[in-house]
Protein backbone atom coordinates (compact mmCIF):
# COMPACT_ATOMS: atom_id res chain seq x y z
CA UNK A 1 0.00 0.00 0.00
CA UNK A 2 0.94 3.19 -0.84
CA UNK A 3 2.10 6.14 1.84
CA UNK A 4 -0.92 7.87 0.41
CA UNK A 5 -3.30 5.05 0.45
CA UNK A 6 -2.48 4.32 3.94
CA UNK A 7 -3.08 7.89 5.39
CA UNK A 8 -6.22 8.33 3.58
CA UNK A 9 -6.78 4.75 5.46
CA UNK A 10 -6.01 6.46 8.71
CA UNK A 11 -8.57 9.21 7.96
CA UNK A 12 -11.27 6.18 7.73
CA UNK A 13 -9.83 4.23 10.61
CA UNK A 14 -9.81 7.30 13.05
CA UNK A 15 -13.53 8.15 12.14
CA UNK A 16 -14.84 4.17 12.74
CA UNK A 17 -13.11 4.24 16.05
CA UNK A 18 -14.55 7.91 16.71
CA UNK A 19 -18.36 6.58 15.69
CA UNK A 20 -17.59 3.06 17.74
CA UNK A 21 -15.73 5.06 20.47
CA UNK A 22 -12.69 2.67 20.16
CA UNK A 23 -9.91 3.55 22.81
CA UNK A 24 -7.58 1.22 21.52
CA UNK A 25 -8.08 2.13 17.50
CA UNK A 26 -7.89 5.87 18.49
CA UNK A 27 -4.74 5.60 20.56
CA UNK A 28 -3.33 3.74 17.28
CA UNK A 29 -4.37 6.03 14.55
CA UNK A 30 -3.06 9.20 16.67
CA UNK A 31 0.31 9.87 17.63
CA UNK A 32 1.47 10.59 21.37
CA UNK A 33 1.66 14.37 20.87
CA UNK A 34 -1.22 14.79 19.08
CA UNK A 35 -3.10 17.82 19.46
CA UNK A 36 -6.71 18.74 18.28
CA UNK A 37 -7.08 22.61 17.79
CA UNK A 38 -10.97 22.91 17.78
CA UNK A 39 -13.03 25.55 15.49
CA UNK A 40 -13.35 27.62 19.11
CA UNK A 41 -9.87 27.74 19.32
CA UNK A 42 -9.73 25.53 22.04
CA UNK A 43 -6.66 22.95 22.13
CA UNK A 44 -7.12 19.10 23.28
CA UNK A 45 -4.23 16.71 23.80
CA UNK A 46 -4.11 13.11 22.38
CA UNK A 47 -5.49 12.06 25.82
CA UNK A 48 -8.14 14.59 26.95
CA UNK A 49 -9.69 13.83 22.76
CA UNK A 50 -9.82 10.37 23.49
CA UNK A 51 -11.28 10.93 27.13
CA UNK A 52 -13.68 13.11 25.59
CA UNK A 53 -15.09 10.89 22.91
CA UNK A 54 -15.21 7.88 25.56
CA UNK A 55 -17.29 9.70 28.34
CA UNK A 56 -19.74 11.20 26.08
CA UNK A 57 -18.53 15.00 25.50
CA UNK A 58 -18.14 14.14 22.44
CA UNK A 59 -20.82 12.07 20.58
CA UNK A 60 -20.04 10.78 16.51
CA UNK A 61 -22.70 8.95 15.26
CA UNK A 62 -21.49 8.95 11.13
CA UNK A 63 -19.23 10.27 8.83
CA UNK A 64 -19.41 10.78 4.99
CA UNK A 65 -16.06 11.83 3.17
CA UNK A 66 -16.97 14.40 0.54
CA UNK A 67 -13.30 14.98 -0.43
CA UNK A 68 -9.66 14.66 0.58
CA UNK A 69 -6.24 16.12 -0.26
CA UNK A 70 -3.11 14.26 0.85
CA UNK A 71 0.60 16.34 0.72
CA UNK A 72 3.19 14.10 1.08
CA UNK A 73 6.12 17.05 2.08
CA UNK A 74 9.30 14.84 2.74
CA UNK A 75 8.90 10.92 3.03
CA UNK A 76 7.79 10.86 7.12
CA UNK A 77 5.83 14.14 6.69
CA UNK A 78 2.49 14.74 4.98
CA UNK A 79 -0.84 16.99 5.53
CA UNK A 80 -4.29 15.51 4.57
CA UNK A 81 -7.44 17.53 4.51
CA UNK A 82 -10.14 16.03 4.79
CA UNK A 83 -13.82 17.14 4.30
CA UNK A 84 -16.43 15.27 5.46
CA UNK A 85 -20.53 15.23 6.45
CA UNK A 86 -20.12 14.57 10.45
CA UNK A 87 -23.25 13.89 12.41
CA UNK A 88 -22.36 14.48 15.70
CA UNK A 89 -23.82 16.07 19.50
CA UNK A 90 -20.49 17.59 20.68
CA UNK A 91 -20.42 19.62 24.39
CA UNK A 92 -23.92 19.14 25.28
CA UNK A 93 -25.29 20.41 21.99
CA UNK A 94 -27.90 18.72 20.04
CA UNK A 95 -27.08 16.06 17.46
CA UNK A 96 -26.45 17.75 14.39
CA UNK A 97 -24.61 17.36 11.06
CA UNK A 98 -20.96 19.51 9.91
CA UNK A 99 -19.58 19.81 7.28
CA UNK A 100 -16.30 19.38 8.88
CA UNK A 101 -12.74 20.09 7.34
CA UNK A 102 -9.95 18.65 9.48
CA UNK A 103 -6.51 19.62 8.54
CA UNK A 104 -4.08 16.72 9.68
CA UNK A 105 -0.59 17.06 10.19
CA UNK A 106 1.14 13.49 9.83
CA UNK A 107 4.09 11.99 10.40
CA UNK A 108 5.48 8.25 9.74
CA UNK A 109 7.03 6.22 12.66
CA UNK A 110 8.71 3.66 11.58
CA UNK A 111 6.48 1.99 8.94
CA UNK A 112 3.16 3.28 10.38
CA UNK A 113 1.68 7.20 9.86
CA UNK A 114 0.30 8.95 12.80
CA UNK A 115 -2.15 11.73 13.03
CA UNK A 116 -0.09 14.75 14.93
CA UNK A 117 -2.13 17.69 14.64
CA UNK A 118 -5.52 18.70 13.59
CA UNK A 119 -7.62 21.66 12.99
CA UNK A 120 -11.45 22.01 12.75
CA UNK A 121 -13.57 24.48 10.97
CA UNK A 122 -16.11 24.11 8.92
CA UNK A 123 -16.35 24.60 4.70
């Protein structure tokens, strides 16, 4: 498989484990230092995400990909962005669907990419 085909892989894996709130998938797909920089501006680590989507703060419920971009910059460096119809009930809100653009920041350990940044808005 290809470096590209395997990150846009990752982009599929993380959102299964996000919708089936997989601890162990979600600590694979994301790297240790990973950061999520939310549209508010608000910054989660790799652990408080995952504690998040496993108590209930934040709720996934489906994902459709509507389009996605992979850069690979230098061979264990890429960005993906990926666009995608979320349905989700984040903070307390009510379920509702995004149309959510994450812009990941990759990088390959060893043989295996790892999400190591993202950043939410919408498109």
């Amino acid at each position: 498989m290809s470096d590209k085909e395997q990150i846009i892989k990752l982009y599929h894996d993380m959102y299964v484990a996000m919708v089936k709130k997989d601890e162990a998938e979600l600590d694979r797909v994301h790297g240790d230092s990973f950061v999520l920089i939310h549209m508010t501006g608000m910054h989660q680590s790799k652990q408080a995400y995952i504690r998040a989507i496993m108590d209930g703060t934040l709720n996934y419920y489906s994902e459709k990909t509507d389009s996605l971009d992979v850069y690979i910059k230098e061979p264990d460096n890429a960005v993906l962005i990926g666009k995608s119809f979320v349905n989700a009930a984040v903070f307390g809100g009510g379920k509702h669907t995004w149309r959510l653009q994450l812009r990941f920041e990759l990088k390959k350990i060893g043989d295996e990419w790892k999400l190591t940044k993202a950043q939410a808005s919408t498109y």
